[in-house]
C-alpha atoms as a PDB file:
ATOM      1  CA  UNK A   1       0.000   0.000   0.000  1.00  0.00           C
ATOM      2  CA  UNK A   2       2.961   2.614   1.467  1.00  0.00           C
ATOM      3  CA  UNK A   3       6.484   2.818  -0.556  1.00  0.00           C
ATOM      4  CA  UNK A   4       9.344   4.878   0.208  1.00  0.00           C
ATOM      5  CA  UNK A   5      11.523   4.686  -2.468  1.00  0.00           C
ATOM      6  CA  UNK A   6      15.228   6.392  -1.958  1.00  0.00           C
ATOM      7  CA  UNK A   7      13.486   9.491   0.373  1.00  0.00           C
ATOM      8  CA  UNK A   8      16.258  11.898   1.854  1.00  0.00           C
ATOM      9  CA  UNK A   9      15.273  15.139   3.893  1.00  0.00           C
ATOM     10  CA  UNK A  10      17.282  17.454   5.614  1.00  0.00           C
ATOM     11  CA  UNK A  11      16.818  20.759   7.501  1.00  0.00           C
ATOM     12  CA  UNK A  12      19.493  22.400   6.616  1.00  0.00           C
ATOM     13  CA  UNK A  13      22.849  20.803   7.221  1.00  0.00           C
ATOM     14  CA  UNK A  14      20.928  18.411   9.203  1.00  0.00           C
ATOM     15  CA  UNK A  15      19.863  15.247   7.210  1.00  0.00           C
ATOM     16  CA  UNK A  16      16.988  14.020   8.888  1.00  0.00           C
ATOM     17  CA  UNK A  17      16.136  11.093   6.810  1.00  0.00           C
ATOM     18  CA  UNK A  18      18.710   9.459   4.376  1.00  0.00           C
ATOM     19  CA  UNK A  19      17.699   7.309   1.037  1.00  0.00           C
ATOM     20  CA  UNK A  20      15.001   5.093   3.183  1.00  0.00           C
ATOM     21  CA  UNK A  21      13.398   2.299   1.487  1.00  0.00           C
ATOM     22  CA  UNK A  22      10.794   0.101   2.789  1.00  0.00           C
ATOM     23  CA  UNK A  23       6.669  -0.808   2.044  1.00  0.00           C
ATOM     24  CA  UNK A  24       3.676  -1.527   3.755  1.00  0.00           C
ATOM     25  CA  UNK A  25       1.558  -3.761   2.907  1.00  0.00           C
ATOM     26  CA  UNK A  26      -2.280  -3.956   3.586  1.00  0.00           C
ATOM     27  CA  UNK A  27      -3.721  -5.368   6.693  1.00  0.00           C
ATOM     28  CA  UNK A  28      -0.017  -4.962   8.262  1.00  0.00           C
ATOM     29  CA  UNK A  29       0.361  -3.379  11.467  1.00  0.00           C
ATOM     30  CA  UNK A  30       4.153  -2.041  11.377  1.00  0.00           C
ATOM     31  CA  UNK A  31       6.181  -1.230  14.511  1.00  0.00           C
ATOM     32  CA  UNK A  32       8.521   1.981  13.738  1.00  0.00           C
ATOM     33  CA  UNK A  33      11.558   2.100  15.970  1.00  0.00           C
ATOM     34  CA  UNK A  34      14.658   4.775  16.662  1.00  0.00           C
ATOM     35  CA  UNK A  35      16.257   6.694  19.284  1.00  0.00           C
ATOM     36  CA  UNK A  36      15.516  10.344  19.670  1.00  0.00           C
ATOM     37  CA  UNK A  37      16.178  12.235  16.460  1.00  0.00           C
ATOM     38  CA  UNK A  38      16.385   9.148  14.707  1.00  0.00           C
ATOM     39  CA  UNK A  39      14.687  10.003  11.703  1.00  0.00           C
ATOM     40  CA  UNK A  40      10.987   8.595  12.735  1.00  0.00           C
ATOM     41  CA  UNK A  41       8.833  11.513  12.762  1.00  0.00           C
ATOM     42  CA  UNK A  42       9.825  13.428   9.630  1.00  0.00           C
ATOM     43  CA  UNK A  43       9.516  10.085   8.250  1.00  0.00           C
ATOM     44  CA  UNK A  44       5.551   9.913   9.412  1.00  0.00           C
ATOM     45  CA  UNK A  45       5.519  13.814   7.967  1.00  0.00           C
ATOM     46  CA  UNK A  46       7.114  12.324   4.744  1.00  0.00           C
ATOM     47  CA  UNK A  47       4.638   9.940   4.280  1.00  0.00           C
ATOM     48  CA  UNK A  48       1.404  11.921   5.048  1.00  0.00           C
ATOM     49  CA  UNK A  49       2.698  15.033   2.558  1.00  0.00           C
ATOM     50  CA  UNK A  50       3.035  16.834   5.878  1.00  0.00           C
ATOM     51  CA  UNK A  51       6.429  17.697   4.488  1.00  0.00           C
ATOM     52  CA  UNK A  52       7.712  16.319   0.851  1.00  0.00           C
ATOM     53  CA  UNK A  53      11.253  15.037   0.288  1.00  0.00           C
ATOM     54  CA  UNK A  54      13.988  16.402  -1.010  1.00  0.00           C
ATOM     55  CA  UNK A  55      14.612  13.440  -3.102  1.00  0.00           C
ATOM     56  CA  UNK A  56      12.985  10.143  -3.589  1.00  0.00           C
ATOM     57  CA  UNK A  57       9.111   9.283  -3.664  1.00  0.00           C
ATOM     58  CA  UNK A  58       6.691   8.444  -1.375  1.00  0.00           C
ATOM     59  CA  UNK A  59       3.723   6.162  -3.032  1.00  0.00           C
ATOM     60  CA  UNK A  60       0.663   4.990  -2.310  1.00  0.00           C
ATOM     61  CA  UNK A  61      -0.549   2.091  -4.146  1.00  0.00           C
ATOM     62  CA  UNK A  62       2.404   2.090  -6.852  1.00  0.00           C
ATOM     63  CA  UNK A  63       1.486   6.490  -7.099  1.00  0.00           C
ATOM     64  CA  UNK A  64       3.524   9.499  -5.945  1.00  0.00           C
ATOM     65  CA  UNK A  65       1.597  10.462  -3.360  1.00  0.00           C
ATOM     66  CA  UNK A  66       2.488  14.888  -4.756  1.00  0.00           C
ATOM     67  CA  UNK A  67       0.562  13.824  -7.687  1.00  0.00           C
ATOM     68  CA  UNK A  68      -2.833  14.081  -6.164  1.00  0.00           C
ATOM     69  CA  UNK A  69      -1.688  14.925  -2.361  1.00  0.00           C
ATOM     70  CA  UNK A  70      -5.481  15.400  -1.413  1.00  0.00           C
ATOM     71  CA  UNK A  71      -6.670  12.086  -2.619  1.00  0.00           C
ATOM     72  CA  UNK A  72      -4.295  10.422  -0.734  1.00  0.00           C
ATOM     73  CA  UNK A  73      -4.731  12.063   2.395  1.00  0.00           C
ATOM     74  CA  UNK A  74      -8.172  10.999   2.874  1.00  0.00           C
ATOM     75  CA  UNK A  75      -7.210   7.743   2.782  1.00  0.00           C
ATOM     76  CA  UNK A  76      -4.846   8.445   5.676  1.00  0.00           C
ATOM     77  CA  UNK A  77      -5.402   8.663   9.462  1.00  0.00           C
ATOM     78  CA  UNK A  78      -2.845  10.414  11.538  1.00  0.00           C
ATOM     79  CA  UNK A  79      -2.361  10.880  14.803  1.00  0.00           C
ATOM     80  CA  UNK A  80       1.203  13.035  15.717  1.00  0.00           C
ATOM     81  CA  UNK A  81       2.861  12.845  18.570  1.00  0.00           C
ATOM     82  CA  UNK A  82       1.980  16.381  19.991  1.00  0.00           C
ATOM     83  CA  UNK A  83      -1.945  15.400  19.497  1.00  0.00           C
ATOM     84  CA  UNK A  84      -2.797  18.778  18.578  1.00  0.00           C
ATOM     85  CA  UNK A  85      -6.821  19.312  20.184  1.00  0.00           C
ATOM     86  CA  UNK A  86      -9.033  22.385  20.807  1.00  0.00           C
ATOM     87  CA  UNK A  87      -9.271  22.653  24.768  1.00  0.00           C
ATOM     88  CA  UNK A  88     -11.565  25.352  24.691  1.00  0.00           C
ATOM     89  CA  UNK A  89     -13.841  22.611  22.764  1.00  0.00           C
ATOM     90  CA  UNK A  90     -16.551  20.134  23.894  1.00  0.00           C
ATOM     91  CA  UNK A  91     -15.184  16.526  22.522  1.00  0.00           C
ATOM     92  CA  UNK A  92     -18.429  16.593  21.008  1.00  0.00           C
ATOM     93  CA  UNK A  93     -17.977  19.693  19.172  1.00  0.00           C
ATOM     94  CA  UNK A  94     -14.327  18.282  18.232  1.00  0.00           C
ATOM     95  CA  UNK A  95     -15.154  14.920  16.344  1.00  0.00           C
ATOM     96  CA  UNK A  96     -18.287  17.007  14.575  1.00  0.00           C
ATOM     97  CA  UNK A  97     -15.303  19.440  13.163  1.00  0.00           C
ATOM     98  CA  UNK A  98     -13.297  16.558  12.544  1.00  0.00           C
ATOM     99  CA  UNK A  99     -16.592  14.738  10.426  1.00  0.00           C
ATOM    100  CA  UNK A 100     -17.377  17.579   8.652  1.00  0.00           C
ATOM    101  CA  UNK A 101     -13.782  18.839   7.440  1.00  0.00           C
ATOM    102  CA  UNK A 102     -13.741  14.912   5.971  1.00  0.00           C
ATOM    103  CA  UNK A 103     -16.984  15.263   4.537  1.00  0.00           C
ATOM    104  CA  UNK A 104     -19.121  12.792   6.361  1.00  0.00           C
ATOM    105  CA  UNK A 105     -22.397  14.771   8.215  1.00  0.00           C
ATOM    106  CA  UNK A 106     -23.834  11.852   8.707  1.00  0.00           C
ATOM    107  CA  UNK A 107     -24.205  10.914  12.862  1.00  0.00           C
ATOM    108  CA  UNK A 108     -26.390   8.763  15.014  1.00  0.00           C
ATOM    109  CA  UNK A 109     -25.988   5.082  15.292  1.00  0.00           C
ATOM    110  CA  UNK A 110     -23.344   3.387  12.934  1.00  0.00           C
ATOM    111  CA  UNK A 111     -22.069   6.399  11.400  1.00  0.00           C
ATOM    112  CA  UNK A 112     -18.557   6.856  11.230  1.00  0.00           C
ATOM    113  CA  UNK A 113     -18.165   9.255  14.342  1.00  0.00           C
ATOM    114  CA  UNK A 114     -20.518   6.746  16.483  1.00  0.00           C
ATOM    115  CA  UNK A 115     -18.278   4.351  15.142  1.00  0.00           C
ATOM    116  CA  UNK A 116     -14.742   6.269  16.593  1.00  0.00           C
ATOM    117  CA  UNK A 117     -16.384   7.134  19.317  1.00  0.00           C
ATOM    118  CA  UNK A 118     -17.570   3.557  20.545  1.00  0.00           C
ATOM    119  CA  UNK A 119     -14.067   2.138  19.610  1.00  0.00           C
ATOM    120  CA  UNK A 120     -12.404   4.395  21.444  1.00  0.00           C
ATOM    121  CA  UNK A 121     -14.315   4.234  24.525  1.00  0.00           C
ATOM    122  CA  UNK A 122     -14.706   8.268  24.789  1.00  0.00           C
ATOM    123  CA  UNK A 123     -18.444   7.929  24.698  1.00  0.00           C
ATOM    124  CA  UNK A 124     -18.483   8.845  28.868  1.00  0.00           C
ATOM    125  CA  UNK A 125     -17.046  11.893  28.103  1.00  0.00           C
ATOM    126  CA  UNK A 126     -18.441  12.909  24.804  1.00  0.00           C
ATOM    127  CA  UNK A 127     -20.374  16.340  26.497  1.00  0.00           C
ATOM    128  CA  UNK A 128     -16.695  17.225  28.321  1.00  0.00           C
ATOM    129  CA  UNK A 129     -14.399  20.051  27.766  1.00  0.00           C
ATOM    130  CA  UNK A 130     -11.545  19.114  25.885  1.00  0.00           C
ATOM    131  CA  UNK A 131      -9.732  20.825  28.453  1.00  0.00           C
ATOM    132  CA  UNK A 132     -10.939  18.812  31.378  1.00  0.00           C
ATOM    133  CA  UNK A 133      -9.917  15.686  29.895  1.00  0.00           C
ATOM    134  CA  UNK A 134      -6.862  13.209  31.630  1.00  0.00           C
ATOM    135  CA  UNK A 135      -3.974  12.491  29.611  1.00  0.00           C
ATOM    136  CA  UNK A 136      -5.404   9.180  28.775  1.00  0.00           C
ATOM    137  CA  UNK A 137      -8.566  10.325  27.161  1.00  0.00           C
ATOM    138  CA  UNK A 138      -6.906  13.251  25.645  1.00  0.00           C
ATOM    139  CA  UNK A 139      -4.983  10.216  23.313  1.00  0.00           C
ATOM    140  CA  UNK A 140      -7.801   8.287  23.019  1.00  0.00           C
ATOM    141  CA  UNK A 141      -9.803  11.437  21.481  1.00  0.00           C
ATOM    142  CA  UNK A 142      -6.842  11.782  19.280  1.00  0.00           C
ATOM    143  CA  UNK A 143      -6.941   8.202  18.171  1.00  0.00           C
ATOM    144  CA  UNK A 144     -10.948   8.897  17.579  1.00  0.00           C
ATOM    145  CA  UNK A 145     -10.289  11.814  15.303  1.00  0.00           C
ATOM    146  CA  UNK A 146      -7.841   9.665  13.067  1.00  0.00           C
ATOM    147  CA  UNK A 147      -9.804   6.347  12.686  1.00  0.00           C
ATOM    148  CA  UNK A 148     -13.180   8.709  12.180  1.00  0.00           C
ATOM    149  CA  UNK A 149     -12.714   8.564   8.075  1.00  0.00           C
ATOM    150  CA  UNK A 150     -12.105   5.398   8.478  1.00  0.00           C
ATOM    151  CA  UNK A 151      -8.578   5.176   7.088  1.00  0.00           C
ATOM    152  CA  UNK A 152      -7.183   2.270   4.660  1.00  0.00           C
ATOM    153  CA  UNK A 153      -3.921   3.334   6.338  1.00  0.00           C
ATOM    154  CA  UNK A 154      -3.246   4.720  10.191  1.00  0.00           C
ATOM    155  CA  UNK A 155       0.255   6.527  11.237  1.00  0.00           C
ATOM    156  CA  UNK A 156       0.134   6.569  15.141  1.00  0.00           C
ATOM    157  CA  UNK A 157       3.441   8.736  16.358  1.00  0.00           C
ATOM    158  CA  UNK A 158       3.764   7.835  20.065  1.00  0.00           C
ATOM    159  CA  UNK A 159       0.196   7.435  20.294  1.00  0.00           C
ATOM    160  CA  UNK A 160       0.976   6.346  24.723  1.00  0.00           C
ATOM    161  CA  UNK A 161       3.405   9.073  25.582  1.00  0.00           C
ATOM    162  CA  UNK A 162       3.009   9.871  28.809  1.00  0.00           C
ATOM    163  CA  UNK A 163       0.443   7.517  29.644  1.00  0.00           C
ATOM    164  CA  UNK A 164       0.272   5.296  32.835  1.00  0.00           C
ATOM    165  CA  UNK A 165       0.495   1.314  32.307  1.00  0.00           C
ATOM    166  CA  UNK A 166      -3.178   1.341  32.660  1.00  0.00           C
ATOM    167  CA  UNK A 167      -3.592   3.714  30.195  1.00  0.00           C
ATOM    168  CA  UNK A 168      -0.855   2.072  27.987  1.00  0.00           C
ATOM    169  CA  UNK A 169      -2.615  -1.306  28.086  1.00  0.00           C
ATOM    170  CA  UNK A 170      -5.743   0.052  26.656  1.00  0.00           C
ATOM    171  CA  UNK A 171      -4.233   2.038  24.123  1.00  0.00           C
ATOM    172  CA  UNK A 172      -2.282  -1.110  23.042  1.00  0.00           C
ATOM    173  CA  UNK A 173      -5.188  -3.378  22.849  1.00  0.00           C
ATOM    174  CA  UNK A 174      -7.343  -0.510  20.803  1.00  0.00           C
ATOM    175  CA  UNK A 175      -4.789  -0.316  18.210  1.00  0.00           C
ATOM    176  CA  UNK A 176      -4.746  -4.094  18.195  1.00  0.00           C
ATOM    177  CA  UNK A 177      -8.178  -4.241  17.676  1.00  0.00           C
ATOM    178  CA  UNK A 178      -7.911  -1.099  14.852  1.00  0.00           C
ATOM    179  CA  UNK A 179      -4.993  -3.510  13.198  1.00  0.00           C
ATOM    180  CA  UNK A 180      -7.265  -6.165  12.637  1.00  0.00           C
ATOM    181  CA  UNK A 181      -8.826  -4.291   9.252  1.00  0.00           C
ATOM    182  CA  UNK A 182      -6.108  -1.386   8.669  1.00  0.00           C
ATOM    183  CA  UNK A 183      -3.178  -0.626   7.544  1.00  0.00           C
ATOM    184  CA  UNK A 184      -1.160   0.482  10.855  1.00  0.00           C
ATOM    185  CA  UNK A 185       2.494   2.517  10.982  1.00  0.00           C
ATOM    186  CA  UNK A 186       3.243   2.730  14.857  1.00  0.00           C
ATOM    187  CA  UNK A 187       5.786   5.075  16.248  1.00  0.00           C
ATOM    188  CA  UNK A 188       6.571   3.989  20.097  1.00  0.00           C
ATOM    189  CA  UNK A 189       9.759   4.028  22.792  1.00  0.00           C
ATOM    190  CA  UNK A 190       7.982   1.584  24.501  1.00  0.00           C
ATOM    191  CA  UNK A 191       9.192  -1.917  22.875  1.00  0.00           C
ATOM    192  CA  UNK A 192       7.124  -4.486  24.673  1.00  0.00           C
ATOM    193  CA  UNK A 193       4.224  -2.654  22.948  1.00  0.00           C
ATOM    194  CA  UNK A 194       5.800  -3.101  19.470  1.00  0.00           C
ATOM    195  CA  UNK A 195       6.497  -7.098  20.467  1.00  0.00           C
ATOM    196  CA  UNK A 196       2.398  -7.480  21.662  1.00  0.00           C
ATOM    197  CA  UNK A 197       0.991  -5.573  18.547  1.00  0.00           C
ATOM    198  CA  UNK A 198       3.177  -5.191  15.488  1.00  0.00           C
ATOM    199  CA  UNK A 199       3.793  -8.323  12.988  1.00  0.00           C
ATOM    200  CA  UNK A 200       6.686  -6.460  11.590  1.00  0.00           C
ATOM    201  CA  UNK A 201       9.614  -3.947  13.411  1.00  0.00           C
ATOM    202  CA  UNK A 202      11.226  -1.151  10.970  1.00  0.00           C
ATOM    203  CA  UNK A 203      14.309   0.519  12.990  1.00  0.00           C
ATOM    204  CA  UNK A 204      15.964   3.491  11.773  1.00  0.00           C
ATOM    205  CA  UNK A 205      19.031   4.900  13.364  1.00  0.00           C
ATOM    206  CA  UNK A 206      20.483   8.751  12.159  1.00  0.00           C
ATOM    207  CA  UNK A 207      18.162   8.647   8.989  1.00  0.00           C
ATOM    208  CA  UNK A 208      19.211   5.644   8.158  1.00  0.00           C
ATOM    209  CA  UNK A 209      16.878   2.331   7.632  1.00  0.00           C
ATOM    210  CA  UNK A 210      18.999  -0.613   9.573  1.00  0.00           C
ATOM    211  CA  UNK A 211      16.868  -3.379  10.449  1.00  0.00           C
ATOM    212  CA  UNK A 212      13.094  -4.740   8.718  1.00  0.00           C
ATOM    213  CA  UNK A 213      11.449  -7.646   9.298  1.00  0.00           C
ATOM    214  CA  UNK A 214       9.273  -9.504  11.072  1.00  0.00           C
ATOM    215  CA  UNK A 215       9.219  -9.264  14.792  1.00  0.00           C
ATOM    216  CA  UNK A 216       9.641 -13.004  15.986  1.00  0.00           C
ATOM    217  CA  UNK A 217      13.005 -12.962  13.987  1.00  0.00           C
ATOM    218  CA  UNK A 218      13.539 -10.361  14.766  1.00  0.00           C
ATOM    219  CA  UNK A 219      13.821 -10.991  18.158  1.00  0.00           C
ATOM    220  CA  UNK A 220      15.193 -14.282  17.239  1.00  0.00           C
ATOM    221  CA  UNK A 221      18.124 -12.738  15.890  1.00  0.00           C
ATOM    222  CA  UNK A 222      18.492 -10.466  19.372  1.00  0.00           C
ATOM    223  CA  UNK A 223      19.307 -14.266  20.926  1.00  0.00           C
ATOM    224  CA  UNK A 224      22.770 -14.369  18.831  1.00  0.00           C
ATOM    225  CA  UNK A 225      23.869 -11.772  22.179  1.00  0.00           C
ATOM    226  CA  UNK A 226      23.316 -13.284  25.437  1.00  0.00           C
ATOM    227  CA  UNK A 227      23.161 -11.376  29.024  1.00  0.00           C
ATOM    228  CA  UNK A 228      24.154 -13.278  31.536  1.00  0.00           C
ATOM    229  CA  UNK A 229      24.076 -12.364  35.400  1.00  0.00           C
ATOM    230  CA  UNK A 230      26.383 -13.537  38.448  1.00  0.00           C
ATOM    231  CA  UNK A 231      26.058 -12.534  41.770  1.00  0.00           C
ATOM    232  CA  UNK A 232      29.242 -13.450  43.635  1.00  0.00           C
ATOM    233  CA  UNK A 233      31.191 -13.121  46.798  1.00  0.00           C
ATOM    234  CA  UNK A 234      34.972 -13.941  46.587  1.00  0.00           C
ATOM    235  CA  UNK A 235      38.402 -12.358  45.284  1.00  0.00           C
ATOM    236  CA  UNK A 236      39.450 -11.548  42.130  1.00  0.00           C
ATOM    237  CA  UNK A 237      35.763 -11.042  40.466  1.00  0.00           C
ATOM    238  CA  UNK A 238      36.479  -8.796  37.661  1.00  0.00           C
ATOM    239  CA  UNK A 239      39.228 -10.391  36.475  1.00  0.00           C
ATOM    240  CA  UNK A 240      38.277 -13.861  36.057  1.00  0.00           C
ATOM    241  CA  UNK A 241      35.002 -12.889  34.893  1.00  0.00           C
ATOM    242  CA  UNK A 242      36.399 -10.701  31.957  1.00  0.00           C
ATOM    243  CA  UNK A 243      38.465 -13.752  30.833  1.00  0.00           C
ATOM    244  CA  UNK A 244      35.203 -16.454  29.851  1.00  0.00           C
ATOM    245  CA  UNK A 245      35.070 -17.585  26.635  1.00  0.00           C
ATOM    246  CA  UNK A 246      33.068 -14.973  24.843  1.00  0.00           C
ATOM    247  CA  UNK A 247      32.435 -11.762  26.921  1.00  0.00           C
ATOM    248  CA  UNK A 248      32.550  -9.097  25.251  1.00  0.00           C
ATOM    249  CA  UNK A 249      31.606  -6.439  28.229  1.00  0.00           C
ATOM    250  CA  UNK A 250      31.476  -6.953  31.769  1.00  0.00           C
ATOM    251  CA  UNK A 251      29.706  -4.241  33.970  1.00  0.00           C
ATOM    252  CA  UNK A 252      29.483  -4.250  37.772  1.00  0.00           C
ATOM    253  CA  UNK A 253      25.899  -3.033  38.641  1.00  0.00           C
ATOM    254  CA  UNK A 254      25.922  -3.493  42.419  1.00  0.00           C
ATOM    255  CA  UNK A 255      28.224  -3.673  45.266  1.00  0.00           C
ATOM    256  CA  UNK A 256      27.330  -4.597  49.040  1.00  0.00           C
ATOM    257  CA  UNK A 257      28.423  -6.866  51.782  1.00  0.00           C
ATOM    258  CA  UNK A 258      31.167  -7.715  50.087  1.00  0.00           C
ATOM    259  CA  UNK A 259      28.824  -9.227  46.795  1.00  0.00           C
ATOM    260  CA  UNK A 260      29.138  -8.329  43.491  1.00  0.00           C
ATOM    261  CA  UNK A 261      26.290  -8.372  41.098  1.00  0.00           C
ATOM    262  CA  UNK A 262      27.876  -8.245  37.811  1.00  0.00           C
ATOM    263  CA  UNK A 263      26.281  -7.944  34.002  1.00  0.00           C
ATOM    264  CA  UNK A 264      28.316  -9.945  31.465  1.00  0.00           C
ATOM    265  CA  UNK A 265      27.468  -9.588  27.134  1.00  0.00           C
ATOM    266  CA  UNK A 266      28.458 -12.845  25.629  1.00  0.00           C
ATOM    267  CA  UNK A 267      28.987 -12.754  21.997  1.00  0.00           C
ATOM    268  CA  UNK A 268      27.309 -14.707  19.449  1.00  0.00           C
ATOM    269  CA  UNK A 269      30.204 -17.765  19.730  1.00  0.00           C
ATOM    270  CA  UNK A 270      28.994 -18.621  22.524  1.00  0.00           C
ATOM    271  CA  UNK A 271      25.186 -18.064  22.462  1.00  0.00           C
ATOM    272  CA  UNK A 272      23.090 -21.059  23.172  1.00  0.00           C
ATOM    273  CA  UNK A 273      21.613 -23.261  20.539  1.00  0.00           C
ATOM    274  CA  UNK A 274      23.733 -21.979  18.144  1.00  0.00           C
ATOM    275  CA  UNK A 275      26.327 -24.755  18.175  1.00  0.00           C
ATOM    276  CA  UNK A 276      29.109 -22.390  17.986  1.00  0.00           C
ATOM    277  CA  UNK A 277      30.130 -22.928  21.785  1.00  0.00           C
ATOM    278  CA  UNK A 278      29.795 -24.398  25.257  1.00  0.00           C
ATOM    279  CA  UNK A 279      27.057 -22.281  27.654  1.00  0.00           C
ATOM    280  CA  UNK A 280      29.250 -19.509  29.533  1.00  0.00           C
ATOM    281  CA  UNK A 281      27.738 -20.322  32.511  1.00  0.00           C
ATOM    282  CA  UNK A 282      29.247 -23.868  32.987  1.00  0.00           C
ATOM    283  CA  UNK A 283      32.584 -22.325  32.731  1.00  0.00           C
ATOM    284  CA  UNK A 284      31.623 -19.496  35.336  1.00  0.00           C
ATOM    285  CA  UNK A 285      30.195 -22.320  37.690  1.00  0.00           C
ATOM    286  CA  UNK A 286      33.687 -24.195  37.387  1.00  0.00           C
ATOM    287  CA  UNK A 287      36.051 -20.719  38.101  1.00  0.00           C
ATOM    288  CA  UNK A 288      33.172 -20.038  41.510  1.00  0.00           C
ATOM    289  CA  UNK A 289      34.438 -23.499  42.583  1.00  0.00           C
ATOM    290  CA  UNK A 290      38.009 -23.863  41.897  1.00  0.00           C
ATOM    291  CA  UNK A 291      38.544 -20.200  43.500  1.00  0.00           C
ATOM    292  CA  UNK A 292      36.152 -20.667  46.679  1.00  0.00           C
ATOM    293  CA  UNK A 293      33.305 -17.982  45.649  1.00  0.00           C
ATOM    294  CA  UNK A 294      29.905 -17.918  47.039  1.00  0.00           C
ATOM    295  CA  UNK A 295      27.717 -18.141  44.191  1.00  0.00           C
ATOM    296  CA  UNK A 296      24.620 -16.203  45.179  1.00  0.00           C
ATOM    297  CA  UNK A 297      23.103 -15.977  41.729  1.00  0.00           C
ATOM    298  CA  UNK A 298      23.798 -16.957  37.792  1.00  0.00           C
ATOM    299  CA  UNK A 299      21.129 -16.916  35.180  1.00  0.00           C
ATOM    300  CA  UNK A 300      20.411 -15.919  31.544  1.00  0.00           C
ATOM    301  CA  UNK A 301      18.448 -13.132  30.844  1.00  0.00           C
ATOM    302  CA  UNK A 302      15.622 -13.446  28.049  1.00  0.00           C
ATOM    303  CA  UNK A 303      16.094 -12.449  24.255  1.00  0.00           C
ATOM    304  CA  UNK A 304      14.413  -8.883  23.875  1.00  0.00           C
ATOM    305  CA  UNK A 305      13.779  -6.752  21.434  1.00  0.00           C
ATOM    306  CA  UNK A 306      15.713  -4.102  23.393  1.00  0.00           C
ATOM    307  CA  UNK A 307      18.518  -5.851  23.269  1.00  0.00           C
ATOM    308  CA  UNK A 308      18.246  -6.269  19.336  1.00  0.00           C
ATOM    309  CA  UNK A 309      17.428  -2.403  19.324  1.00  0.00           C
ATOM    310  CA  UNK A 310      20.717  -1.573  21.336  1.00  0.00           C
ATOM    311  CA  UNK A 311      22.719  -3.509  19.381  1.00  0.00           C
ATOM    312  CA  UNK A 312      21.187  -1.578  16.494  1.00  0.00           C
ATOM    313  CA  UNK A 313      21.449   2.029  17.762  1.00  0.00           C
ATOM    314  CA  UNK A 314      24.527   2.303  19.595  1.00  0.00           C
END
């Protein structure tokens, strides 16, 4: 449905974005990942004509999207990361503008505003003052506003900043429910959201597109690292740590009683299931032994996306 084909934009000596590639396809719902000032919002501009590109195209459905930029915005929901709302406005009065600047006056049961307004669970406060509204239903209205056409395609920038976990779950589980019949881009910090919802993870690191694909391999390919943690009392810690067979960096992350809880990388030749090496930990066990130490802890830490997304962005 989405293409970006070689887009670039920069502000300035500043390039923002540089020669990304990648498509959507319908019924997808696409995590989009990068540190701060990655690239990932003037990317979500790029694609919804908020700003064109300096080079490259941006299509929808095999056409540049400058061609007929109107056209292809109604077939677009957006919701950007500062949420922009009228506070002075009843969320009532709010969706209505919304409707009628997209050209649907219909209302009343099974129209497309009962519709947003039902999915989104604002109907409690539908008579309220924008400005009265919590954080929570502030997004939610937002989210209403951009699935109100409804949208073959849905760009949600941050869509649960700020939110509390309560608030985060919902939000997660209504664009779950939204990605069962659209098109969804989804812009988030928070990665155990992008493992729950999206089928497929796009990163992008200083402009840059450096990792697409689908999120179990992705993941999958997160467990060629391995984090490993040992709690210890004894001598000589550091040093006999920093010599196993594959670590790569060792980092002491607390210190009392004369313990040591230490953090230890292990690189891919040694990563379980691979075949490429024994388990780390076996030689750890044997080195607590032989020197005397009291082995208070020693376990593997999961496979995470964040650890694929460090790897990626550092």
């Amino acid at each position: 449905m989405i293409a970006l084909e070689n887009v670039s934009k920069s502000f300035g000596s500043t390039v923002a974005v540089s020669e990304a590639s990648f498509t959507v396809d319908r019924g997808e719902v696409v995590g989009f990942l990068g540190p701060n000032g990655a690239g990932k919002s003037t990317s979500m501009r790029l694609i919804t004509n908020y700003l064109e590109p300096d080079s490259g195209a941006v299509l929808l459905d095999g056409s540049d999207i400058r061609e007929d930029p109107v056209a292809a915005k109604r077939r677009m929901g957006y919701l950007p990361e500062n949420n922009p709302l009228y506070p002075d406005m009843l969320v009532s009065e709010f969706l209505r503008l919304v409707s009628e600047l997209r050209g649907m006056t219909r209302s009343g049961p099974g129209s497309p505003l009962d519709d947003a307004v039902q999915a989104t669970g604002v109907a409690e406060v539908f008579y309220r003052p924008i400005g009265e509204l919590s954080k929570g239903y502030r997004q939610r209205l937002g989210l209403a506003a951009a699935i109100l056409p409804r949208p073959d395609f849905l760009i949600l920038d941050e869509p649960t900043e700020g939110l509390d976990p309560n608030q985060r779950q919902e939000i997660r589980r209504l664009i779950h429910d939204i990605g069962r019949e659209r098109t969804v881009i989804l812009s988030t910090h928070v990665l155990p959201e992008v493992e729950e919802t999206c089928q497929r993870i796009i990163v992008i690191h200083e402009g840059k597109i450096v990792a697409d694909g689908p999120t179990d391999e992705l993941v999958a390919r997160a467990r060629g690292r391995r984090t490993i943690i040992v709690e210890v009392e004894g001598d000589g810690v550091e040093s006999a740590l920093s010599a196993v067979s594959g670590v790569e960096e060792l980092e002491v992350t607390e210190s009392r009683e004369g313990r040591l809880r230490v953090k230890l990388s292990v690189g891919s030749a040694a990563a379980a299931g691979t075949g490429a090496g024994p388990d780390p930990r076996a030689e750890i066990f044997r080195i607590a032994v032989s020197r005397g130490w009291v082995l208070w802890e020693l376990h593997q830490e999961a496979a995470s996306l964040e650890a694929l997304f460090t790897e990626l962005t550092n």
